[in-house]
C-alpha atoms as a PDB file:
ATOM      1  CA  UNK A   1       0.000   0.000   0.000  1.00  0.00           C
ATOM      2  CA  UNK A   2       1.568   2.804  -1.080  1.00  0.00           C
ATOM      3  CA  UNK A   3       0.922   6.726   0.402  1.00  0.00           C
ATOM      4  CA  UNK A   4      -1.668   7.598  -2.651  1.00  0.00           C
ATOM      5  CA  UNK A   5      -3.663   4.835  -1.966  1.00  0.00           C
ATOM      6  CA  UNK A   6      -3.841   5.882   1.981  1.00  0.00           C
ATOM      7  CA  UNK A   7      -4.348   9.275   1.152  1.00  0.00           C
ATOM      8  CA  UNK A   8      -7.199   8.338  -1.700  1.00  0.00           C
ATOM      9  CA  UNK A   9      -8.716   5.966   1.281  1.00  0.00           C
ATOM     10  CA  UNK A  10      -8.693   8.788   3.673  1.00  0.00           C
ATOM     11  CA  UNK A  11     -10.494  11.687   1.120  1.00  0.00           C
ATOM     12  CA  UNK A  12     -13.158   8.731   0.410  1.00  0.00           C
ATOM     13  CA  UNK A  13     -13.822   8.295   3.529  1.00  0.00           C
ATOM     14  CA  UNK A  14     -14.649  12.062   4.779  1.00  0.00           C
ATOM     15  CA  UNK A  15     -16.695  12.383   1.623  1.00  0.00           C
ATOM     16  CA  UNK A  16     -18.649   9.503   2.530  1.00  0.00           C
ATOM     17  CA  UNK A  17     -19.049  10.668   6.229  1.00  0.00           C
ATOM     18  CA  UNK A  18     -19.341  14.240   5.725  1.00  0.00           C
ATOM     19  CA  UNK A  19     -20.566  15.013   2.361  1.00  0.00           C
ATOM     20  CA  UNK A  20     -23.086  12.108   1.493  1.00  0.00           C
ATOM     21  CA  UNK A  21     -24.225  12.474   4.890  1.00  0.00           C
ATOM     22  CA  UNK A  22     -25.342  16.151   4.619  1.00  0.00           C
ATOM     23  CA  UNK A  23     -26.929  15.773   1.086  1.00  0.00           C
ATOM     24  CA  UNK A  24     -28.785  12.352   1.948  1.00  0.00           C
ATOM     25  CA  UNK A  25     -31.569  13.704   3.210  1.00  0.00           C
ATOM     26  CA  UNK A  26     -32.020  15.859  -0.029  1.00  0.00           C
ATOM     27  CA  UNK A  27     -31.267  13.114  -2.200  1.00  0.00           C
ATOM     28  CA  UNK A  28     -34.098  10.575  -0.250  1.00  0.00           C
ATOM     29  CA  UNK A  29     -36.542  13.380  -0.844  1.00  0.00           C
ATOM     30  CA  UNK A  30     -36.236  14.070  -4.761  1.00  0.00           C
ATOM     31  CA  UNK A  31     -36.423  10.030  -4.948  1.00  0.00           C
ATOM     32  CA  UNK A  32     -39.648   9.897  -2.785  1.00  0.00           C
ATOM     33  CA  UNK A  33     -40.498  12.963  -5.241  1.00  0.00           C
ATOM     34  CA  UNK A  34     -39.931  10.448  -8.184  1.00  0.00           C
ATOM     35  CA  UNK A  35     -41.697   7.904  -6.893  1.00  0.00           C
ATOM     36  CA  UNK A  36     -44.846   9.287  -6.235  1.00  0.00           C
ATOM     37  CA  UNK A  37     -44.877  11.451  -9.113  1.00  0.00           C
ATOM     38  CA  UNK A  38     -44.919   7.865 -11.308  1.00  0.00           C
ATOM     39  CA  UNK A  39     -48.201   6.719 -12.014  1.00  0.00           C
ATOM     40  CA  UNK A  40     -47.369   3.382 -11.985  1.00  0.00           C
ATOM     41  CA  UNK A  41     -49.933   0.615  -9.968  1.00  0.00           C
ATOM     42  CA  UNK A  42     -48.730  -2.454  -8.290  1.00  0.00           C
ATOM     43  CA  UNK A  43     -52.305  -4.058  -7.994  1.00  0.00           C
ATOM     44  CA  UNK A  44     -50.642  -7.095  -9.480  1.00  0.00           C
ATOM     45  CA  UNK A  45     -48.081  -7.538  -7.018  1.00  0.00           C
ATOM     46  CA  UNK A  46     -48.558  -9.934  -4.272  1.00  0.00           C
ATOM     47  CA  UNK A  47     -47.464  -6.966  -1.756  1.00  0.00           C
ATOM     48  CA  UNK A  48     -50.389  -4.569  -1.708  1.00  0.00           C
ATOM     49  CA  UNK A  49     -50.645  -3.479   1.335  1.00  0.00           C
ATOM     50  CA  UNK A  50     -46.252  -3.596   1.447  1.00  0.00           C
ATOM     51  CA  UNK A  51     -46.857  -0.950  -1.565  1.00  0.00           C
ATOM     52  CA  UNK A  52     -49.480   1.197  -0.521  1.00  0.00           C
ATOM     53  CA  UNK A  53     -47.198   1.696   3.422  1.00  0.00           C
ATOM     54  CA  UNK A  54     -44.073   2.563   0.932  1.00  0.00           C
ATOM     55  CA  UNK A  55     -46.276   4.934  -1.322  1.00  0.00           C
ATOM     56  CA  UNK A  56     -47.313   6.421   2.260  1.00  0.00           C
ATOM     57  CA  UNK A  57     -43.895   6.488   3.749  1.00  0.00           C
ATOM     58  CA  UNK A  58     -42.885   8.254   0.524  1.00  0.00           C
ATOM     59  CA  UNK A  59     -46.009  10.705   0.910  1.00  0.00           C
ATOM     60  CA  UNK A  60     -44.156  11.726   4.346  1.00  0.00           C
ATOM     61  CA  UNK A  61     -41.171  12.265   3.189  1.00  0.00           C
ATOM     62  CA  UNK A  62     -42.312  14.544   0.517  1.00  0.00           C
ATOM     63  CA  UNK A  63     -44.969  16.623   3.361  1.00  0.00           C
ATOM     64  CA  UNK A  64     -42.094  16.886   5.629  1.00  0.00           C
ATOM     65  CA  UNK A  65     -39.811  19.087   4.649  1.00  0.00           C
ATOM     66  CA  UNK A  66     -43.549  21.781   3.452  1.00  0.00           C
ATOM     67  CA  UNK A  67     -44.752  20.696   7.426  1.00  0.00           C
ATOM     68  CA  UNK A  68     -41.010  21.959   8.166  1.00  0.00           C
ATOM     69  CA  UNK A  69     -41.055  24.958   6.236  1.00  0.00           C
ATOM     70  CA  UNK A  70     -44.148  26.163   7.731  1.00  0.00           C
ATOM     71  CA  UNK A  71     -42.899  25.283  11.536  1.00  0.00           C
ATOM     72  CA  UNK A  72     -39.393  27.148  10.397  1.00  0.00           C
ATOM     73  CA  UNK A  73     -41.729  30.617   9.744  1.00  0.00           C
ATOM     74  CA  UNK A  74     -44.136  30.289  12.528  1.00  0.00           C
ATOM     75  CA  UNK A  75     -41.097  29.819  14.710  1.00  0.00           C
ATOM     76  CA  UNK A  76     -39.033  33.131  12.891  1.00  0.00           C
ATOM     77  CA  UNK A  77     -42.414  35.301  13.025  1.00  0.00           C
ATOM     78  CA  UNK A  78     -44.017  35.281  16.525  1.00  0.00           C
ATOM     79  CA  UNK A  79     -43.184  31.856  18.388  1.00  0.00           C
ATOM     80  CA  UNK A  80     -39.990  32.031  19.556  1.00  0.00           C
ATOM     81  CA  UNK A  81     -39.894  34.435  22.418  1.00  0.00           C
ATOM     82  CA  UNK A  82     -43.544  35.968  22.762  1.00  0.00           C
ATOM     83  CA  UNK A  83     -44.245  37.372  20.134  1.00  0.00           C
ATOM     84  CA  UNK A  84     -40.266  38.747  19.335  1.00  0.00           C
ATOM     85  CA  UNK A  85     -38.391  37.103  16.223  1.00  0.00           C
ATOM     86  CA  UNK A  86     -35.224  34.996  17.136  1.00  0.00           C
ATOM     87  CA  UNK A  87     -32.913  37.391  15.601  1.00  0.00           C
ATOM     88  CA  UNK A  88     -34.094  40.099  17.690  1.00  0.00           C
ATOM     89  CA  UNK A  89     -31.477  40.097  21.258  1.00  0.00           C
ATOM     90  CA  UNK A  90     -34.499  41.370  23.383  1.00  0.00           C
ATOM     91  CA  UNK A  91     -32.605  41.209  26.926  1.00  0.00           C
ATOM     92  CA  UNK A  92     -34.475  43.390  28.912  1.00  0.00           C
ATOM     93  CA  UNK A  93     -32.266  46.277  30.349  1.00  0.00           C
ATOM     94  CA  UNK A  94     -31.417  45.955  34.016  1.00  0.00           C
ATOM     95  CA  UNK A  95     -29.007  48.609  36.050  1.00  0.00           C
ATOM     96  CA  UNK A  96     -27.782  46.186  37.646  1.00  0.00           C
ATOM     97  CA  UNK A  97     -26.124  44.063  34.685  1.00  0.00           C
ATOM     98  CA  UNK A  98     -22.333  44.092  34.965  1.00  0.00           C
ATOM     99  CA  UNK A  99     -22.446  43.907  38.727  1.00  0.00           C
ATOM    100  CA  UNK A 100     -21.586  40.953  40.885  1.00  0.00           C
ATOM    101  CA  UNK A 101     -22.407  42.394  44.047  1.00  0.00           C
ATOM    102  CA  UNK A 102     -24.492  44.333  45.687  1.00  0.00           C
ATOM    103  CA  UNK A 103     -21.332  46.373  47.134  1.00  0.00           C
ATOM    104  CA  UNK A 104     -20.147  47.102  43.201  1.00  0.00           C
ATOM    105  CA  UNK A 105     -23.001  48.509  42.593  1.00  0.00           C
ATOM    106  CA  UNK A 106     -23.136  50.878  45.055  1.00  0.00           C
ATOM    107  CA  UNK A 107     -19.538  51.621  45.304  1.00  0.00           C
ATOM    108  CA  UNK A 108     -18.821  51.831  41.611  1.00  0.00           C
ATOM    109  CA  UNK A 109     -21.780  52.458  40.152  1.00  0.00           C
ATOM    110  CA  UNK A 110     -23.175  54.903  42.926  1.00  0.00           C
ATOM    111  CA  UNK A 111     -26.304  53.698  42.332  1.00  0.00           C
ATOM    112  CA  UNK A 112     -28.453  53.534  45.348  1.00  0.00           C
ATOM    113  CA  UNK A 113     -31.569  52.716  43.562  1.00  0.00           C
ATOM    114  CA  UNK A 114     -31.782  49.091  45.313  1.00  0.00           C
ATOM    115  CA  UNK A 115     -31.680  47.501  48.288  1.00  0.00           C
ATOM    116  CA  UNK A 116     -29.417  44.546  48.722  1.00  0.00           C
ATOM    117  CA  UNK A 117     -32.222  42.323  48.321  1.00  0.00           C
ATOM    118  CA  UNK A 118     -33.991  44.312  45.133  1.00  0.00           C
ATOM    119  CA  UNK A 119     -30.125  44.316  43.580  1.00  0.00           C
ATOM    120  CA  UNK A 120     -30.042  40.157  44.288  1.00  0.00           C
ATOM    121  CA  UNK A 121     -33.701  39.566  42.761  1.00  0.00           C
ATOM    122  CA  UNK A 122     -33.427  41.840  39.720  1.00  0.00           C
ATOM    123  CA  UNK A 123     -29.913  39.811  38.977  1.00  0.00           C
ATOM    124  CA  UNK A 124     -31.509  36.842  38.946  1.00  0.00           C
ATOM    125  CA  UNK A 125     -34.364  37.889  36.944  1.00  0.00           C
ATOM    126  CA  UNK A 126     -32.240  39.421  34.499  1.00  0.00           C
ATOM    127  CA  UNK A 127     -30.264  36.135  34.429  1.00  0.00           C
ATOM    128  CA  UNK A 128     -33.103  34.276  33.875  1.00  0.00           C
ATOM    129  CA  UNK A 129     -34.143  37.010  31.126  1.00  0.00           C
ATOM    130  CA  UNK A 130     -31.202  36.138  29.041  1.00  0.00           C
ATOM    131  CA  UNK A 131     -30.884  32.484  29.497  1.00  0.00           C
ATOM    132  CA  UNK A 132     -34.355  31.860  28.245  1.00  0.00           C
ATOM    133  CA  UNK A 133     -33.730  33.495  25.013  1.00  0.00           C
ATOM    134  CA  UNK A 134     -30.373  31.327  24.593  1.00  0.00           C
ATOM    135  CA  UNK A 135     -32.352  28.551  25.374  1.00  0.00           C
ATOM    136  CA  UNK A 136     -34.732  29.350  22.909  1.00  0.00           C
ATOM    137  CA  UNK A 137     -31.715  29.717  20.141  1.00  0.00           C
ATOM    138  CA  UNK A 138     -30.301  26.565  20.464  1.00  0.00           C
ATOM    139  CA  UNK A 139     -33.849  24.487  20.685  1.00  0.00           C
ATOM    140  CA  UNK A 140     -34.684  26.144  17.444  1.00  0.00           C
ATOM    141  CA  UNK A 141     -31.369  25.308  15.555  1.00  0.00           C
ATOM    142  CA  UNK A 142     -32.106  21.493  16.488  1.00  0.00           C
ATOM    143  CA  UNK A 143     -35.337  21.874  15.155  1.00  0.00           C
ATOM    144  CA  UNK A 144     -33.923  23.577  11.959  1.00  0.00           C
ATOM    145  CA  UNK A 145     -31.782  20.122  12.092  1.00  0.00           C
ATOM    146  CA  UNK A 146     -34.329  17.838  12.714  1.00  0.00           C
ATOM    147  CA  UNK A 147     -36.581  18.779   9.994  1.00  0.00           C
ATOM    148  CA  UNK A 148     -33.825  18.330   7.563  1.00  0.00           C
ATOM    149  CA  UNK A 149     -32.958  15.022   8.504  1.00  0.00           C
ATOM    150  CA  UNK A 150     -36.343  13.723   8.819  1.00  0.00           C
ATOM    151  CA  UNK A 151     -36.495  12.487   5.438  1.00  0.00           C
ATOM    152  CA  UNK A 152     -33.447  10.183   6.286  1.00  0.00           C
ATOM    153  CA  UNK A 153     -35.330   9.490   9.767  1.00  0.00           C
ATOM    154  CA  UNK A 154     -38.387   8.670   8.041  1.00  0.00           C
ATOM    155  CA  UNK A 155     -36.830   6.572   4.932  1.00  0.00           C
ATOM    156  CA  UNK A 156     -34.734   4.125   7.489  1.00  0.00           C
ATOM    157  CA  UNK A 157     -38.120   3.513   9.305  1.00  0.00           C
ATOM    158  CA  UNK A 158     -39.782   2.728   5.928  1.00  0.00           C
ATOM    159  CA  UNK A 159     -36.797   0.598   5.219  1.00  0.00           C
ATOM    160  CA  UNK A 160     -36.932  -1.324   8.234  1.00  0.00           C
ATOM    161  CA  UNK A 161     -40.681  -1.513   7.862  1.00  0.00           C
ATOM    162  CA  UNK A 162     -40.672  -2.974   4.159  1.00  0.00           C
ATOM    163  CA  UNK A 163     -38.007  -5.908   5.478  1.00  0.00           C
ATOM    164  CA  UNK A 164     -39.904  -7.070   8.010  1.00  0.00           C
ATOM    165  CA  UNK A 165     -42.736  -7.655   6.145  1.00  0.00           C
ATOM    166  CA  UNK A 166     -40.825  -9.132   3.081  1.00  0.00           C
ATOM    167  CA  UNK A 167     -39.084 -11.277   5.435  1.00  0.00           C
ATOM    168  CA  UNK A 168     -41.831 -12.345   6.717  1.00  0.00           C
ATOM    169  CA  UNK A 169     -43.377 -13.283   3.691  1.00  0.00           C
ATOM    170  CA  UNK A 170     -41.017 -15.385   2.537  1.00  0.00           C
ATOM    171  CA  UNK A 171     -41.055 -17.005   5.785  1.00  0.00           C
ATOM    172  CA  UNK A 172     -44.640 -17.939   5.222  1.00  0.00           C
ATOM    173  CA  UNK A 173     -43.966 -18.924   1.706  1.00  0.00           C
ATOM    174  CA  UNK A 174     -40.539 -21.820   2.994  1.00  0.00           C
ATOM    175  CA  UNK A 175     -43.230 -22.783   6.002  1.00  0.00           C
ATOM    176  CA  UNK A 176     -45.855 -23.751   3.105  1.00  0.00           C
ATOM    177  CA  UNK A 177     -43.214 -25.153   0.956  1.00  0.00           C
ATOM    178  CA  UNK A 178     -41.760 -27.689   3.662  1.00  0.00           C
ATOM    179  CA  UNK A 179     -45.387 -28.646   4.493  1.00  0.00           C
ATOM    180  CA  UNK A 180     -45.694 -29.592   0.514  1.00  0.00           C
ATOM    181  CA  UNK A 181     -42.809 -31.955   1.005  1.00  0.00           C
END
């Protein structure tokens, strides 16, 4: 094995992990697109109800990434942070921000617009204030990520589906031919 050969192994292998792995989901979905768009009828087939759960697994595939869109621009209008979009930073404003303790404050600041224990609650409500719209950030960019990959969620349960039931049929079919014999 010579160094080209390594390094040939090693670019085939990111592109496989990396770049067939982001564009699989988009490549399931213009197949399911394909498939439903023929207007071909497998009446004749001794899987009918096999087809019909494939032509419906392919229906979801196509609805999910419109379903997606629509949760995407619900999400960026009004339902992220009541009623603010998520690129809005809507921290609320607090005089106290910047201070660790109630003696900065005064000191530095020469605010005496608090009492210790106003300075302590409107920290932690102005904590809170900001962590919920971080929260809020990150739970949307995994939803951003599972929409995309749910045609690759929803094609390896369709897979798996379809197997068991062909492998179950042709464990019927060597149960009836051993009887035969």
């Amino acid at each position: 094995m010579n160094k080209s050969q390594i390094l040939t192994s090693h670019i085939n292998s990111l592109k496989l992990l990396i770049v067939n792995l982001i564009l699989l989901p988009i490549t399931i979905y213009k197949e399911s697109i394909t498939q439903l768009s023929k207007k071909e009828d497998n009446t004749d087939s001794e899987f009918i109800v096999l087809n019909w759960l494939l032509k419906c697994y392919n229906a979801m595939i196509v609805l999910s990434y419109t379903i997606g869109l629509i949760v995407v621009l619900l999400c960026l209008t009004k339902a992220i942070d009541n009623g603010y979009p998520v690129w809005q930073q809507n921290y609320e404003y607090s005089p106290v921000e910047g201070y660790s303790s109630y003696w900065e404050y005064t000191y530095y600041g020469g605010y005496d617009d608090y009492t210790e224990e106003e300075f302590y609650a409107e920290q932690r409500r102005h904590e809170a204030s900001v962590n919920k719209q971080h929260f809020q950030v990150d739970a949307f960019l995994i939803l951003l990520l599972l929409i995309y990959c749910s045609p690759l969620f929803i094609s390896l349960f369709k897979e798996l589906f379809s197997l068991v039931i062909v492998q179950n049929k042709r464990l019927k079919n060597i149960e009836e031919n051993t009887k035969k014999q």
